[in-house]
N, C-alpha and C. Protein backbone atom coordinates (compact mmCIF):
# COMPACT_ATOMS: atom_id res chain seq x y z
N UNK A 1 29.28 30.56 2.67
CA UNK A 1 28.37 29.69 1.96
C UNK A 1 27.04 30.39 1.76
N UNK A 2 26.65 31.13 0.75
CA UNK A 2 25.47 31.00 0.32
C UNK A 2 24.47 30.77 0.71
N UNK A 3 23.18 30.63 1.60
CA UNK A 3 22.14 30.05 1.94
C UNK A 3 20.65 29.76 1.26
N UNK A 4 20.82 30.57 0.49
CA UNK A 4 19.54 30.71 -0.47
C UNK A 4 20.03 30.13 -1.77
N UNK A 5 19.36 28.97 -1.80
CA UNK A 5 19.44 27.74 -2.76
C UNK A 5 18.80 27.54 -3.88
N UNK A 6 18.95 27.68 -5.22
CA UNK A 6 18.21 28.08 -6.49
C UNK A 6 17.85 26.40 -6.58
N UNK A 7 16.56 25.89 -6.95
CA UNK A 7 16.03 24.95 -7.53
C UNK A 7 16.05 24.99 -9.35
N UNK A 8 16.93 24.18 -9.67
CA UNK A 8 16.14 24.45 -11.41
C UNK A 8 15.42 23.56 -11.40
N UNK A 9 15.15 23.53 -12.68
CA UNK A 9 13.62 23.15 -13.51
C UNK A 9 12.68 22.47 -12.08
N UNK A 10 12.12 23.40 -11.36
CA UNK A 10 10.99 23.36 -10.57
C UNK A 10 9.86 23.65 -10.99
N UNK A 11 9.08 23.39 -11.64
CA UNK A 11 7.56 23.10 -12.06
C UNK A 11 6.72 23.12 -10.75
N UNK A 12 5.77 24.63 -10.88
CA UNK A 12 4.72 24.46 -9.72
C UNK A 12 3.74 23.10 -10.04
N UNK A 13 3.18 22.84 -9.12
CA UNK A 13 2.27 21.72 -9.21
C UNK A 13 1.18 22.03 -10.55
N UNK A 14 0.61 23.17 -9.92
CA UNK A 14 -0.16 24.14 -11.12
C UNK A 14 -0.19 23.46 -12.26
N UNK A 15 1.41 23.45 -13.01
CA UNK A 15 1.71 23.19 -14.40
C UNK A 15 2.03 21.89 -14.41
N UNK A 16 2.18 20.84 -13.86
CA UNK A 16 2.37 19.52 -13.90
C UNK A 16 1.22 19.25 -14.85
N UNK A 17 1.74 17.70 -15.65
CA UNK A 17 1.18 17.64 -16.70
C UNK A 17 0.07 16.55 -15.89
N UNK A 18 -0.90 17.15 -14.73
CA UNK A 18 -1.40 15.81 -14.25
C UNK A 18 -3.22 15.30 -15.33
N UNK A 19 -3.04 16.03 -16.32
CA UNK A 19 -3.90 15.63 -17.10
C UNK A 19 -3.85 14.79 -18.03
N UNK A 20 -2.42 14.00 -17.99
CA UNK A 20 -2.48 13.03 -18.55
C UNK A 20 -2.64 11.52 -17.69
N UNK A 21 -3.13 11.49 -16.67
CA UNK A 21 -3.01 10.79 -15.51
C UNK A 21 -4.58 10.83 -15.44
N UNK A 22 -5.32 10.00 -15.07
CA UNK A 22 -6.56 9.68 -15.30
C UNK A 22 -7.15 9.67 -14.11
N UNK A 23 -8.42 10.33 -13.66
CA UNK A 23 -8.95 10.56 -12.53
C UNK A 23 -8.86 8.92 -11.68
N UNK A 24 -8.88 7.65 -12.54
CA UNK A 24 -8.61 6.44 -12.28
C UNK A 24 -7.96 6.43 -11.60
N UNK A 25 -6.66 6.28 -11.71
CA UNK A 25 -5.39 6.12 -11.71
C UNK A 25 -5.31 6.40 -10.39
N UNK A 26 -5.62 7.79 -10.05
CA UNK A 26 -5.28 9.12 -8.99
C UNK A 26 -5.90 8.59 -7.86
N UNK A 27 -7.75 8.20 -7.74
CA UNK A 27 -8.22 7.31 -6.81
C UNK A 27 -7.33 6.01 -6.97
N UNK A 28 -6.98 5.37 -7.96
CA UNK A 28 -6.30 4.02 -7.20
C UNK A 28 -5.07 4.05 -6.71
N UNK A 29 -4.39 4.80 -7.11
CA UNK A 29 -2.92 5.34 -6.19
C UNK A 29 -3.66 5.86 -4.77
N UNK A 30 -4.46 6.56 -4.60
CA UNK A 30 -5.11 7.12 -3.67
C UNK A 30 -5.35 5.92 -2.51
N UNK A 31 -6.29 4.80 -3.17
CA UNK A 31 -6.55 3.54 -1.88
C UNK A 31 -5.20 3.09 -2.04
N UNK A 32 -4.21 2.44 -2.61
CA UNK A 32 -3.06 1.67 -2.76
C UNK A 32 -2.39 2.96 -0.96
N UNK A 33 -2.44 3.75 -1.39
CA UNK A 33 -1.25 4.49 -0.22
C UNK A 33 -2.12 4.74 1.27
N UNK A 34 -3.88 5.05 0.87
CA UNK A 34 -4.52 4.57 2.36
C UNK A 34 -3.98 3.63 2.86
N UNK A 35 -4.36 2.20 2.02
CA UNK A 35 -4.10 0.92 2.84
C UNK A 35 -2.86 0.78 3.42
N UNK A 36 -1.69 1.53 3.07
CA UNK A 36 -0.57 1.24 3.50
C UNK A 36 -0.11 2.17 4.23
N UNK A 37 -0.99 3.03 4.71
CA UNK A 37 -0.45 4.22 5.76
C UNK A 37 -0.55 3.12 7.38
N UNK A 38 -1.47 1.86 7.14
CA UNK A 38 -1.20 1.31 8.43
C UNK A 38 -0.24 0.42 8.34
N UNK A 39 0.44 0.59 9.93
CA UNK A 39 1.87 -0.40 9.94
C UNK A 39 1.24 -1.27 9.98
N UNK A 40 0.81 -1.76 10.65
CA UNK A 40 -0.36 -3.48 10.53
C UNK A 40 -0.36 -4.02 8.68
N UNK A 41 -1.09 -3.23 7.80
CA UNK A 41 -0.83 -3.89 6.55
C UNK A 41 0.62 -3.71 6.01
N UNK A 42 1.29 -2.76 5.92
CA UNK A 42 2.91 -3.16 5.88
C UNK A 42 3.53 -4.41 6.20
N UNK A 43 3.03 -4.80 7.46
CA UNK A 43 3.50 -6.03 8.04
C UNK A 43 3.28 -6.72 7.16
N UNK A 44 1.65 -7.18 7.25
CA UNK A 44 1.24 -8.60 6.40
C UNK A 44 1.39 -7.82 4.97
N UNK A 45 1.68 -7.29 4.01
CA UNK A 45 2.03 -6.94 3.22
C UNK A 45 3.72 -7.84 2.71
N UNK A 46 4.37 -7.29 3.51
CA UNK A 46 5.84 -7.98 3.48
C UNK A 46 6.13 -9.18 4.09
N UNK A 47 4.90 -9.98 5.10
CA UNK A 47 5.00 -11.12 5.72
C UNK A 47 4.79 -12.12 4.11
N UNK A 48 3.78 -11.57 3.35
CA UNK A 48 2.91 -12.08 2.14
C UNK A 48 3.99 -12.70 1.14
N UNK A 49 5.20 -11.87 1.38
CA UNK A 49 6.44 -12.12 0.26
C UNK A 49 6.19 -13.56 -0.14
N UNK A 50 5.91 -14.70 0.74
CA UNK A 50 6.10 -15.78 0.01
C UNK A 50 4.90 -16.56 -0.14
N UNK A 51 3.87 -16.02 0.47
CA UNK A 51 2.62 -16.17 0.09
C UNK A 51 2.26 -16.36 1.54
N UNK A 52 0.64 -15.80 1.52
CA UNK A 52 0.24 -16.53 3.38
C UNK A 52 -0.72 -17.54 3.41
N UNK A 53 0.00 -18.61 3.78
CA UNK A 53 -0.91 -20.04 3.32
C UNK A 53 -1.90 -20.54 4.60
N UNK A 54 -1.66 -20.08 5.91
CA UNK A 54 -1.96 -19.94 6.57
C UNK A 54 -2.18 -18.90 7.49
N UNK A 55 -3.43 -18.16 8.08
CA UNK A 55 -3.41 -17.16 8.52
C UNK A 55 -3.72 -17.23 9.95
N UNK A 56 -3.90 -18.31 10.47
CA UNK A 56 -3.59 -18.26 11.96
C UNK A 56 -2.05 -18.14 12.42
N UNK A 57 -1.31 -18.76 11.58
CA UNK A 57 0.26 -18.39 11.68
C UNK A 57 0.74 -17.52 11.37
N UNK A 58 0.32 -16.69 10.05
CA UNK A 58 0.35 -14.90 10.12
C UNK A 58 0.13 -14.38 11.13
N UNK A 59 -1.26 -14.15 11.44
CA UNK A 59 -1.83 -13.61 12.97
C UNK A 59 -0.26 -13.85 14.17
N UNK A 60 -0.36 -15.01 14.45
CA UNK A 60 0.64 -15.56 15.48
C UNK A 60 1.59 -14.39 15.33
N UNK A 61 2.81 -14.96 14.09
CA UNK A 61 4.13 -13.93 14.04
C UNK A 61 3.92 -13.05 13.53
N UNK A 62 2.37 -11.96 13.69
CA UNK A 62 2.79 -10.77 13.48
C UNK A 62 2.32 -9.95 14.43
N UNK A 63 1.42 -11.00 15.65
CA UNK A 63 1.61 -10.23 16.74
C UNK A 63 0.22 -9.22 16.46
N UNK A 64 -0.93 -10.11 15.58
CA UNK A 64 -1.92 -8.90 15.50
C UNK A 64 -2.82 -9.41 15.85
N UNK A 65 -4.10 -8.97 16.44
CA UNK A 65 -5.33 -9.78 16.46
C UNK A 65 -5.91 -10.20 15.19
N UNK A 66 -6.74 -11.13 15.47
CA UNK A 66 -7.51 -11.30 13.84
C UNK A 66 -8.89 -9.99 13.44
N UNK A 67 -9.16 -9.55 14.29
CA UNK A 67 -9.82 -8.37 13.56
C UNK A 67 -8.75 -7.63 13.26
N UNK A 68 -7.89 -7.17 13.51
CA UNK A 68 -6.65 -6.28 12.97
C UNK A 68 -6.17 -6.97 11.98
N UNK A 69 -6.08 -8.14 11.79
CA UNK A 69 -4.94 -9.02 10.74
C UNK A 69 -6.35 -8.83 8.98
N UNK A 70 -7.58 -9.27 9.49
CA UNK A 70 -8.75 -9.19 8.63
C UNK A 70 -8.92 -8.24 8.25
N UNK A 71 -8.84 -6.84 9.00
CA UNK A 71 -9.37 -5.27 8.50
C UNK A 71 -8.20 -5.48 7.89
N UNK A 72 -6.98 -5.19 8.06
CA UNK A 72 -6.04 -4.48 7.09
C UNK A 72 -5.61 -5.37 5.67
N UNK A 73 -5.84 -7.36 6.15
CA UNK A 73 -6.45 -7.69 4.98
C UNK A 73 -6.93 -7.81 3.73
N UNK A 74 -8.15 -6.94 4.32
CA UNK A 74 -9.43 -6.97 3.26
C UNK A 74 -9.13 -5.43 2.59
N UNK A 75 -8.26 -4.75 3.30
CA UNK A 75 -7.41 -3.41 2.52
C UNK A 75 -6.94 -3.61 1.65
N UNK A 76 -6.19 -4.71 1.93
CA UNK A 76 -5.00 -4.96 0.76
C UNK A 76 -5.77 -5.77 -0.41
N UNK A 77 -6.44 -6.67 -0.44
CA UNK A 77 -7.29 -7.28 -1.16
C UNK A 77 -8.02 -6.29 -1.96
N UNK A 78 -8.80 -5.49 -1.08
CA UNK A 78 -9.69 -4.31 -2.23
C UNK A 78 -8.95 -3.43 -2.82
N UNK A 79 -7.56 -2.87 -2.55
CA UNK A 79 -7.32 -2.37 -3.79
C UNK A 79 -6.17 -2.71 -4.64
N UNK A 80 -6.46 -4.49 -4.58
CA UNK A 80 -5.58 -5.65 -5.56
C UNK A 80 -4.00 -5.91 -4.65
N UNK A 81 -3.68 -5.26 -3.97
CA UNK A 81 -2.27 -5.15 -3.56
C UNK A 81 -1.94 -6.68 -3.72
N UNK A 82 -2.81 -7.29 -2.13
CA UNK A 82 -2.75 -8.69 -2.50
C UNK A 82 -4.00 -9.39 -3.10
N UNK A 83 -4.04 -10.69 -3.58
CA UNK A 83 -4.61 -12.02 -4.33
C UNK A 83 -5.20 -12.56 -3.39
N UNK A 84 -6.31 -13.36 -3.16
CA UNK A 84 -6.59 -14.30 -2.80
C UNK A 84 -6.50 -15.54 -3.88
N UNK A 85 -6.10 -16.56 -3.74
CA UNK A 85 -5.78 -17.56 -4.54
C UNK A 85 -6.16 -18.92 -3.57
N UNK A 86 -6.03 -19.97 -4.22
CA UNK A 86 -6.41 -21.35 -3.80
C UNK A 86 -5.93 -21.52 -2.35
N UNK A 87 -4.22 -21.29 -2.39
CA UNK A 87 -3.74 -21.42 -1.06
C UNK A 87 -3.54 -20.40 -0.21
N UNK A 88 -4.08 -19.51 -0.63
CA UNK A 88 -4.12 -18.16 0.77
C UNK A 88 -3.59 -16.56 -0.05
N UNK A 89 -3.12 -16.16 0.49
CA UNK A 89 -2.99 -14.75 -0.48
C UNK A 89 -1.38 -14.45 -0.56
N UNK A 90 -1.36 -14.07 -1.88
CA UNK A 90 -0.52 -13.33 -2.38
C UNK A 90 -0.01 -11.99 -2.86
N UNK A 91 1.34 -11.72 -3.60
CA UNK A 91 0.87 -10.84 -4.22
C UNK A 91 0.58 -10.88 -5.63
């Protein structure tokens, strides 16, 4: 077997067409993947699926404090992930 493995059409980064991609874009993909490098917002991220109408009962079953449940939060909120809306947040 062979060991040395040919890649085709591999494009160095170099030549990627990332100039059509908007310095925008790049910072908001940029916070979108901060906020979610913590398992804490993952959680309430996917707890959110059906909306969190209450967040002392978030807190509860996810087992976080409320400064932990609030910081990662106000992550998801600032860069839109989730909504705040009438009855609590979404996505």
């Amino acid at each position: 077997m062979d060991e040395s493995v040919e890649v085709e059409n591999q494009i160095p980064v170099e030549q990627m067409a990332l100039s059509a991609v908007s310095p925008q874009t790049i910072t908001k993909m940029k916070d979108i993947l901060d906020a979610l490098a913590h398992e804490d917002a993952i959680k309430i991220f996917l707890y959110a699926k059906n909306g969190i109408t209450n967040s002392t009962e978030a807190i509860k079953a996810l087992g976080l404090t409320q400064k932990r449940f609030y910081t990662r939060l106000k992550l998801l909120l600032d860069t839109g992930i989730l909504e705040k809306w009438e009855h609590g947040y979404r996505y």
